[in-house]
Protein backbone atom coordinates (compact mmCIF):
# COMPACT_ATOMS: atom_id res chain seq x y z
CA UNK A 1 28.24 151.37 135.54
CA UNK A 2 31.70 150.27 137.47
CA UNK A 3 33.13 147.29 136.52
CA UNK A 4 36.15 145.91 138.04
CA UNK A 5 38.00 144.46 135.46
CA UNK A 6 40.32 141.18 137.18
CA UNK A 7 43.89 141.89 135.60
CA UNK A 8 47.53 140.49 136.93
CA UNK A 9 49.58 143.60 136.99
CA UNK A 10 52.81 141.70 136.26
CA UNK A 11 54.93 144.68 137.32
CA UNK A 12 53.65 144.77 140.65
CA UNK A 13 53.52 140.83 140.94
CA UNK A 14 57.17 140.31 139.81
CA UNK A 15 59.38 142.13 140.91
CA UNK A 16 62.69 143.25 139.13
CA UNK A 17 63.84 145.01 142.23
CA UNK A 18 62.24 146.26 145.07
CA UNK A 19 61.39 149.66 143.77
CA UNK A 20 60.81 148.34 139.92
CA UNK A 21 59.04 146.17 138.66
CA UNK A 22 58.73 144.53 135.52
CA UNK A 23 55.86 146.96 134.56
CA UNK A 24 58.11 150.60 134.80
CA UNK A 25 60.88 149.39 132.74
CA UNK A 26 62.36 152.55 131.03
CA UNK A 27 65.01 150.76 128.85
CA UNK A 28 62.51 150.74 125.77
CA UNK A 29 61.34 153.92 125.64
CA UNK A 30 61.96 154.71 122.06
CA UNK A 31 62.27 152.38 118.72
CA UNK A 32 66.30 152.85 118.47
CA UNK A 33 66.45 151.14 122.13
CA UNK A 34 63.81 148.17 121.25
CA UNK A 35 66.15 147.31 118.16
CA UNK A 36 69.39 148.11 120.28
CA UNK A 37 67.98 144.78 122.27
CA UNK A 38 66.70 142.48 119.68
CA UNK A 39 69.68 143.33 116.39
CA UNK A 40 71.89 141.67 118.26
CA UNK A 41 70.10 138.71 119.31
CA UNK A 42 69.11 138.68 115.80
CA UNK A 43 72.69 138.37 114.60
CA UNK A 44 73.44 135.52 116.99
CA UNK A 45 70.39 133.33 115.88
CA UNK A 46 71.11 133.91 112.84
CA UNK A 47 74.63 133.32 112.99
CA UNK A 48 73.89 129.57 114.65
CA UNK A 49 71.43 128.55 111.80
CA UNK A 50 73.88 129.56 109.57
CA UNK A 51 76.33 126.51 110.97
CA UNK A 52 73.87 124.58 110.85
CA UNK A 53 73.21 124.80 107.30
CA UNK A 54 76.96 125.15 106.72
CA UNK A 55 77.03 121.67 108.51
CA UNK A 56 73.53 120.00 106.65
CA UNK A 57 75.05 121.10 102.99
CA UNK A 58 78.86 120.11 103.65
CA UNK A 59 76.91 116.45 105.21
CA UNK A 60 74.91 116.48 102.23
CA UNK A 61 77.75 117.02 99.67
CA UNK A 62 79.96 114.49 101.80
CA UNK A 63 77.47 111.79 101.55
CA UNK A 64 76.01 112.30 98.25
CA UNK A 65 79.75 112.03 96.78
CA UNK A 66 80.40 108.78 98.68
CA UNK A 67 77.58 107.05 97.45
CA UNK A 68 77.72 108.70 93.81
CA UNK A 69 74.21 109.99 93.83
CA UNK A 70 74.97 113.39 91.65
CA UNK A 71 71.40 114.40 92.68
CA UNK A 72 71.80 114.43 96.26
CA UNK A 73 75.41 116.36 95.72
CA UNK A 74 73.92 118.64 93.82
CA UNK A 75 70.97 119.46 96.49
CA UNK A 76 73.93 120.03 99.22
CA UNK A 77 75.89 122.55 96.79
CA UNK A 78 72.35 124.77 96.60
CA UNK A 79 72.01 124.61 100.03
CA UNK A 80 75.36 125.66 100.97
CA UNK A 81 75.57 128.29 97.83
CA UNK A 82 72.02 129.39 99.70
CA UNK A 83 73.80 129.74 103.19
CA UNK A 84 76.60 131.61 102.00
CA UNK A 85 74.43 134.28 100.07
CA UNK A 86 72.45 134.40 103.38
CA UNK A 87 75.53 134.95 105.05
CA UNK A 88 76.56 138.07 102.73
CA UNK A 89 73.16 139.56 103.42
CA UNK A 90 73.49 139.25 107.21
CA UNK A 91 77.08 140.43 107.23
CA UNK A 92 75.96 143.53 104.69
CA UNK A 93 73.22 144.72 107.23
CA UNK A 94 75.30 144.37 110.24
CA UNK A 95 77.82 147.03 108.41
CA UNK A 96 74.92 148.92 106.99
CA UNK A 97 73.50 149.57 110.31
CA UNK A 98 77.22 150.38 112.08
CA UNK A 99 77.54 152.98 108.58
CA UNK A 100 73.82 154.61 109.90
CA UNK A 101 75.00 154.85 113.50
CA UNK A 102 78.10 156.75 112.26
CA UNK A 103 76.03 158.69 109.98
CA UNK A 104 72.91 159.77 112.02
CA UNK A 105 75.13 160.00 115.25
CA UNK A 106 71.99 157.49 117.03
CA UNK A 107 73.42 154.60 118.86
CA UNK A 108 71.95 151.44 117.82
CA UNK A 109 73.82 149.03 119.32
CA UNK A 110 74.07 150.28 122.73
């Protein structure tokens, strides 16, 4: 039995170009070029949730201190002790993967 199965074949329907489409892309054809795209997207996002933690636990401190609640001052300190250790983790993997690239000789950030 033949069945026609109704699909959208987004490639063909949206067109990158006139002779590609979105469905031949060839930029992701192995696992070092799908991370090559999202690392440093990664980095970025993480980069702008790290100011605004920076921003929350400095506030936090600020206004705990100003109205003498110790409890409130104290919350902001973890928070910003939290973002920087965050910070060292993120900054140790970006140089962990540039020490692999130079190591293995792959290009990961393209």
């Amino acid at each position: 039995m033949n069945r026609k199965i109704l699909a959208l074949n987004l490639g063909e329907a949206f067109k990158i170009a006139p002779d590609k489409g979105i469905g031949q892309a060839t930029q992701f054809q192995s696992l070092g070029n799908l991370l090559s795209a999202i690392l440093p997207n990664v980095y970025v996002v993480s980069g702008l949730i790290l100011l605004f933690f920076l921003i929350f636990g400095g506030l936090a401190v600020i206004l705990g201190a100003g109205k003498g609640d110790q409890e409130q001052v104290e919350k902001g300190k973890k928070v910003l002790t939290g973002t920087l250790v965050g910070f060292l983790v993120i900054f140790a993997s970006y140089w962990i993967v540039q020490i692999l690239e130079i190591l293995t000789g792959v290009k990961i950030f393209n």
